[in-house]
Protein backbone atom coordinates (compact mmCIF):
# COMPACT_ATOMS: atom_id res chain seq x y z
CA UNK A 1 -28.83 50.13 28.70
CA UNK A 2 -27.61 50.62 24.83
CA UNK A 3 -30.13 50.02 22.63
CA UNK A 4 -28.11 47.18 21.05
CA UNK A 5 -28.83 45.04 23.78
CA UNK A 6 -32.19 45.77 24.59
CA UNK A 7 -34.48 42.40 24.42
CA UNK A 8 -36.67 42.58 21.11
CA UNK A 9 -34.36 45.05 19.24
CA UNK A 10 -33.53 43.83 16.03
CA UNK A 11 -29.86 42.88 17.12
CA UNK A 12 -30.71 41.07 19.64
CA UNK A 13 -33.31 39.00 17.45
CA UNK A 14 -30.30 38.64 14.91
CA UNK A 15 -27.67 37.40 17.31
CA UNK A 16 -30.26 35.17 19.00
CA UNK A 17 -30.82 33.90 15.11
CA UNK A 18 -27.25 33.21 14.58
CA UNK A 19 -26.75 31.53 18.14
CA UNK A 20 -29.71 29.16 16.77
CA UNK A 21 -28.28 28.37 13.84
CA UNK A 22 -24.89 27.87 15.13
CA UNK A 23 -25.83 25.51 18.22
CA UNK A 24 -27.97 23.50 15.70
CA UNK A 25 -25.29 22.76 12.75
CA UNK A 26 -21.98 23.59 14.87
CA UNK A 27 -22.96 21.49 17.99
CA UNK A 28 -25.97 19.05 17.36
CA UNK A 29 -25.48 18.43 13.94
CA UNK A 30 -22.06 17.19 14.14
CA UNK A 31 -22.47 15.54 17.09
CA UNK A 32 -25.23 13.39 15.32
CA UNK A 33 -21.90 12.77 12.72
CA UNK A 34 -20.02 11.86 15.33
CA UNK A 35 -22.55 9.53 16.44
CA UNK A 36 -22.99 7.99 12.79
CA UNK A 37 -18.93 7.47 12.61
CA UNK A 38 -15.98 5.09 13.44
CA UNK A 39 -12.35 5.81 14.79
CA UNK A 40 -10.61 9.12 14.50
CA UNK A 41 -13.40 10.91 12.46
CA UNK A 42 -15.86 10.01 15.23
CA UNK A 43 -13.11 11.57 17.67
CA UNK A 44 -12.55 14.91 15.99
CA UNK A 45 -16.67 15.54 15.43
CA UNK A 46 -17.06 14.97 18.92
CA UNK A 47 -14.76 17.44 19.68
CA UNK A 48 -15.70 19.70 17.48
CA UNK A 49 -19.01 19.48 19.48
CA UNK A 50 -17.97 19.76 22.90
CA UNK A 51 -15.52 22.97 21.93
CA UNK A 52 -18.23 24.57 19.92
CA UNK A 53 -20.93 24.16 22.78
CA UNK A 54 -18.35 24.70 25.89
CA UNK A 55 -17.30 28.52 23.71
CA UNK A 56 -21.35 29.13 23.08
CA UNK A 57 -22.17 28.59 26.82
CA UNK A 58 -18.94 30.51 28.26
CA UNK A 59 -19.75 33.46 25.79
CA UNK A 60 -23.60 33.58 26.80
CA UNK A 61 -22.60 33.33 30.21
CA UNK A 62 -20.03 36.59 29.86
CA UNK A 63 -22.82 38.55 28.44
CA UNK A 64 -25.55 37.76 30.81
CA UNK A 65 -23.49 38.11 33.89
CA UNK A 66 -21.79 41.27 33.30
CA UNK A 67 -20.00 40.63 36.45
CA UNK A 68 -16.12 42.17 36.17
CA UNK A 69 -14.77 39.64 38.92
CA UNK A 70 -16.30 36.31 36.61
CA UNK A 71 -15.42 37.84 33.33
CA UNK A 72 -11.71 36.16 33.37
CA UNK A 73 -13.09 32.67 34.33
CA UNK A 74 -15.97 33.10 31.28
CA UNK A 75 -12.78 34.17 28.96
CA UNK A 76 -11.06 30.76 30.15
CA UNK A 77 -14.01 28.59 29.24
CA UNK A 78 -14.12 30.46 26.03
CA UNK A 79 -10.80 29.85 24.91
CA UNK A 80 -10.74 26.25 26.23
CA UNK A 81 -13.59 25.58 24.25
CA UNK A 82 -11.71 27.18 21.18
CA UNK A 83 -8.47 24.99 21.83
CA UNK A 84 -10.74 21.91 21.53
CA UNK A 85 -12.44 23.03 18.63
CA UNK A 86 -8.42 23.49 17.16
CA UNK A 87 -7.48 20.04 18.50
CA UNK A 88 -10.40 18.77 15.91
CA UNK A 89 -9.78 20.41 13.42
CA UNK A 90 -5.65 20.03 13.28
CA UNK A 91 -4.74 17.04 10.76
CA UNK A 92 -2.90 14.03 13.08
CA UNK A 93 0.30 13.20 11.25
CA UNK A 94 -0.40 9.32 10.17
CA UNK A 95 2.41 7.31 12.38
CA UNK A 96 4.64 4.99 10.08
CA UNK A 97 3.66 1.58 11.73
CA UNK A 98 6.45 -0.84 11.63
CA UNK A 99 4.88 -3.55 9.32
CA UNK A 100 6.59 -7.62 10.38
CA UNK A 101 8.82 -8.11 7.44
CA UNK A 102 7.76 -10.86 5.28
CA UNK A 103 9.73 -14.56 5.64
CA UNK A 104 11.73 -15.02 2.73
CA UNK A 105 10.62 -18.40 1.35
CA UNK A 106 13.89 -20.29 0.59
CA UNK A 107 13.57 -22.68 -2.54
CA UNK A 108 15.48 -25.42 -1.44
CA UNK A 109 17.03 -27.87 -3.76
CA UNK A 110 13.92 -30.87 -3.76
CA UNK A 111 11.53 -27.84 -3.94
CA UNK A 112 13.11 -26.29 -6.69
CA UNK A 113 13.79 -29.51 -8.71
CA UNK A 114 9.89 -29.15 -9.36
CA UNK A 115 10.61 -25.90 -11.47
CA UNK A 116 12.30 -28.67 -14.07
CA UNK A 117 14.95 -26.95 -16.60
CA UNK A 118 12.74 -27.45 -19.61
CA UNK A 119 14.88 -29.78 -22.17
CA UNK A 120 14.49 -27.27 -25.07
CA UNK A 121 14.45 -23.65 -25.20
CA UNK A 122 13.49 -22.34 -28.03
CA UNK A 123 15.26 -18.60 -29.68
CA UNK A 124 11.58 -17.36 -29.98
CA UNK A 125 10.89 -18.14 -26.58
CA UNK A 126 13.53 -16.46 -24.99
CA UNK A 127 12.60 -13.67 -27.82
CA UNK A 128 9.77 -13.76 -26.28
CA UNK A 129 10.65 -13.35 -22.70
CA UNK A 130 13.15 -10.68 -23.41
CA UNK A 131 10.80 -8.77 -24.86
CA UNK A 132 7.55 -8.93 -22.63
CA UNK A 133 9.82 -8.36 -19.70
CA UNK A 134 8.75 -11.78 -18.15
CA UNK A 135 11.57 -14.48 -16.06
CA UNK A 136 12.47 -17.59 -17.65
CA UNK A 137 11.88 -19.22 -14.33
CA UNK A 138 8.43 -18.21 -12.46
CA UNK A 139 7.23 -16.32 -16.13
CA UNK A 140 6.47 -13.61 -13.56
CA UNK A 141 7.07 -9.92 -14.58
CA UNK A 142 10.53 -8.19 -14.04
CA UNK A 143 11.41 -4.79 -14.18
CA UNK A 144 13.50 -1.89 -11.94
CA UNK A 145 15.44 -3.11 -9.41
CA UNK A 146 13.94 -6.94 -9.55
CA UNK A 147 15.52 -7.38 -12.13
CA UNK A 148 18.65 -9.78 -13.02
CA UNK A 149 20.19 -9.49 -16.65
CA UNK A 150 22.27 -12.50 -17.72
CA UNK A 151 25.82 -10.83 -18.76
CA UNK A 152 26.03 -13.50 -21.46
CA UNK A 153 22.59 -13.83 -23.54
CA UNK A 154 20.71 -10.89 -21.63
CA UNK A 155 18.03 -13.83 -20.33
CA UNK A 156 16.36 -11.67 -17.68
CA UNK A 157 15.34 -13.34 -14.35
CA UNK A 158 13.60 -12.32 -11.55
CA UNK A 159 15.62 -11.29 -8.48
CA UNK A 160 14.08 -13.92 -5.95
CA UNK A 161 14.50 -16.79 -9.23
CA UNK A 162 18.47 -15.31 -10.02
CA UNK A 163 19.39 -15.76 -6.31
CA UNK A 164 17.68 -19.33 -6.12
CA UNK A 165 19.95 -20.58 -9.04
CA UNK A 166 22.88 -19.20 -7.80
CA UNK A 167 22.62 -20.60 -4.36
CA UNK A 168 22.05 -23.94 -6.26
CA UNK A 169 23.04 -24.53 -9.60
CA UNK A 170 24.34 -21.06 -10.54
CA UNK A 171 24.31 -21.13 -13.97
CA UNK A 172 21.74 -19.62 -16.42
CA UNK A 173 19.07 -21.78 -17.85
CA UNK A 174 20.15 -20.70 -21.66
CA UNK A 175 23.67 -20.47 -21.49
CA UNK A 176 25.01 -22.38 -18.51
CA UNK A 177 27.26 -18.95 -17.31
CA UNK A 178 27.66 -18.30 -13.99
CA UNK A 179 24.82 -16.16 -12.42
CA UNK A 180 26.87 -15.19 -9.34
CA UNK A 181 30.85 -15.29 -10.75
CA UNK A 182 31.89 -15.52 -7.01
CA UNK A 183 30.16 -18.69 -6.23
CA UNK A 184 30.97 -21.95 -7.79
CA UNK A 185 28.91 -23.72 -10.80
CA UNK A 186 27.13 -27.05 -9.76
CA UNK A 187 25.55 -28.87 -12.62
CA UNK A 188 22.82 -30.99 -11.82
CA UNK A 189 23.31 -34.87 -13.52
CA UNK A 190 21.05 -34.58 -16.46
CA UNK A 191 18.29 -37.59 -16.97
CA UNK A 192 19.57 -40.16 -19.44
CA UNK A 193 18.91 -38.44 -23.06
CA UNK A 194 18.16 -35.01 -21.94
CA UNK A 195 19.75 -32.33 -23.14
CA UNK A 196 19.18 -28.79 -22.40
CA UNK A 197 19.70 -26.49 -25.51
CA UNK A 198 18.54 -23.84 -27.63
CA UNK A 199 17.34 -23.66 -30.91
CA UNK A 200 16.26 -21.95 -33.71
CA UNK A 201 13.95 -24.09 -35.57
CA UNK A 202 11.21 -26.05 -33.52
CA UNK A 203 11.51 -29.78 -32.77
CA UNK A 204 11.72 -32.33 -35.94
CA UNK A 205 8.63 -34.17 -36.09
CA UNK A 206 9.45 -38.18 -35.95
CA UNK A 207 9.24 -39.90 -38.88
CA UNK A 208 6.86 -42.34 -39.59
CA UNK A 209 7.68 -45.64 -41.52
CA UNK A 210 4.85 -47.59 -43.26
CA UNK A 211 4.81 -51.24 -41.37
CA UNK A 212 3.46 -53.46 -44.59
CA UNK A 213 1.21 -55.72 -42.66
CA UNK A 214 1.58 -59.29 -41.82
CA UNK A 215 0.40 -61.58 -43.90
C-alpha cells in the first residue's frame, strides 16, 4: 500500500480535513441557504447541495472500493453530480414576459369639456410652459418622443393631450391652428362673453366708482 494512503499518514489526515471542510460549507451550509430562501435562489443552492454531496460520495466511494469493474459507474455519479453543481451555478437568461398592454383611456368630448380652455392665456404663462417643458393641457412634463410642438407658436403639448384635441376640437389652445392639418377644425360655441386670447399685460383691474350715499 503507498504510503500516501496509509490511515494516519499526514495525507490522509489532510484530505480527510479538506473533505470536512468541504461537506460542511459546500453541502450543509448552503443547503441551510437554500432553506432560508425563496424562488430561483432557493433552487440553485439546493442544487448546488445535492451536486456537491452526490460528487463527494461517488469520489469516496471510487477510492474505498478500488474495484476496476465499479470504477466507471463511481465516474458517472461523479460527473452527474458535477453537471448539477453546473446547472446551479449557470445564470438563467430572464424570459421577456409579455406584459397586457395598458387601455388607452379615450377623453371623450363631455369628459374633456372638464379640462375648460382657460379664457385668458397669458405670454408669461405660455413663457412659462415653453420653458419648463410642461403641456398647456394636463401641466404634465413633455419631452422625447411625447412630445407635440405647435408649428405656429411652438406651445408644446403632451402626446396623449395633442391627439385628444385633434380628435375633437383640433386646434391649439393659443393660436387656434390646426393640430392635425389632415383633420378638420371644430370650434366649440364659446359661453356668452368669453373669449379665449392671449396677452401680454395681466387683466385690468375693474374700476371702482364712489356711490355718494343716499341721503
Amino acid at each position: 500500500m503507498p504510503v500516501n494512503n496509509i490511515p494516519g499518514s499526514p495525507v490522509s489526515i489532510l484530505m480527510i480535513f479538506i473533505l470536512l471542510l468541504y461537506l460542511i460549507f459546500n453541502v450543509f451550509g448552503v443547503f441551510l441557504k437554500s432553506k432560508r430562501s425563496n424562488g430561483v435562489v432557493k433552487k440553485k443552492f439546493l442544487h448546488f447541495s445535492v451536486g456537491n454531496l452526490l460528487f463527494i460520495v461517488f469520489f469516496l466511494l471510487e477510492v474505498l472500493i478500488p474495484i476496476a469493474i465499479v470504477r466507471p459507474f463511481m465516474r458517472i455519479g461523479e460527473i452527474s453530480g458535477i453537471l448539477i453543481v453546473y446547472r446551479a451555478l449557470r445564470e438563467v437568461p430572464e424570459k421577456s414576459v409579455q406584459k397586457p398592454a395598458k387601455k388607452e383611456v379615450k377623453v371623450e368630448d363631455g369628459l374633456f369639456r372638464l379640462l375648460k380652455r382657460p379664457a385668458q392665456i397669458t405670454e408669461e404663462e405660455v413663457i412659462f410652459h415653453m420653458e419648463k417643458k410642461i403641456c398647456l393641457v394636463c401641466k404634465g412634463k413633455v419631452g422625447g418622443f411625447n412630445t407635440y410642438i405647435c408649428t405656429s407658436c411652438n406651445v408644446l403639448y403632451c402626446e396623449t393631450c395633442a391627439k385628444t384635441l385633434a380628435n375633437l376640437e383640433n386646434v391649439c389652445w393659443v393660436c387656434d391652428s390646426a393640430i392635425d392639418p389632415s383633420k378638420p377644425v371644430e370650434l366649440y360655441e364659446k359661453e356668452e362673453g368669453e373669449e379665449i386670447k392671449v396677452s401680454k399685460e395681466a387683466p385690468e383691474k375693474p374700476e371702482i366708482l364712489d356711490v355718494p350715499p343716499k341721503k
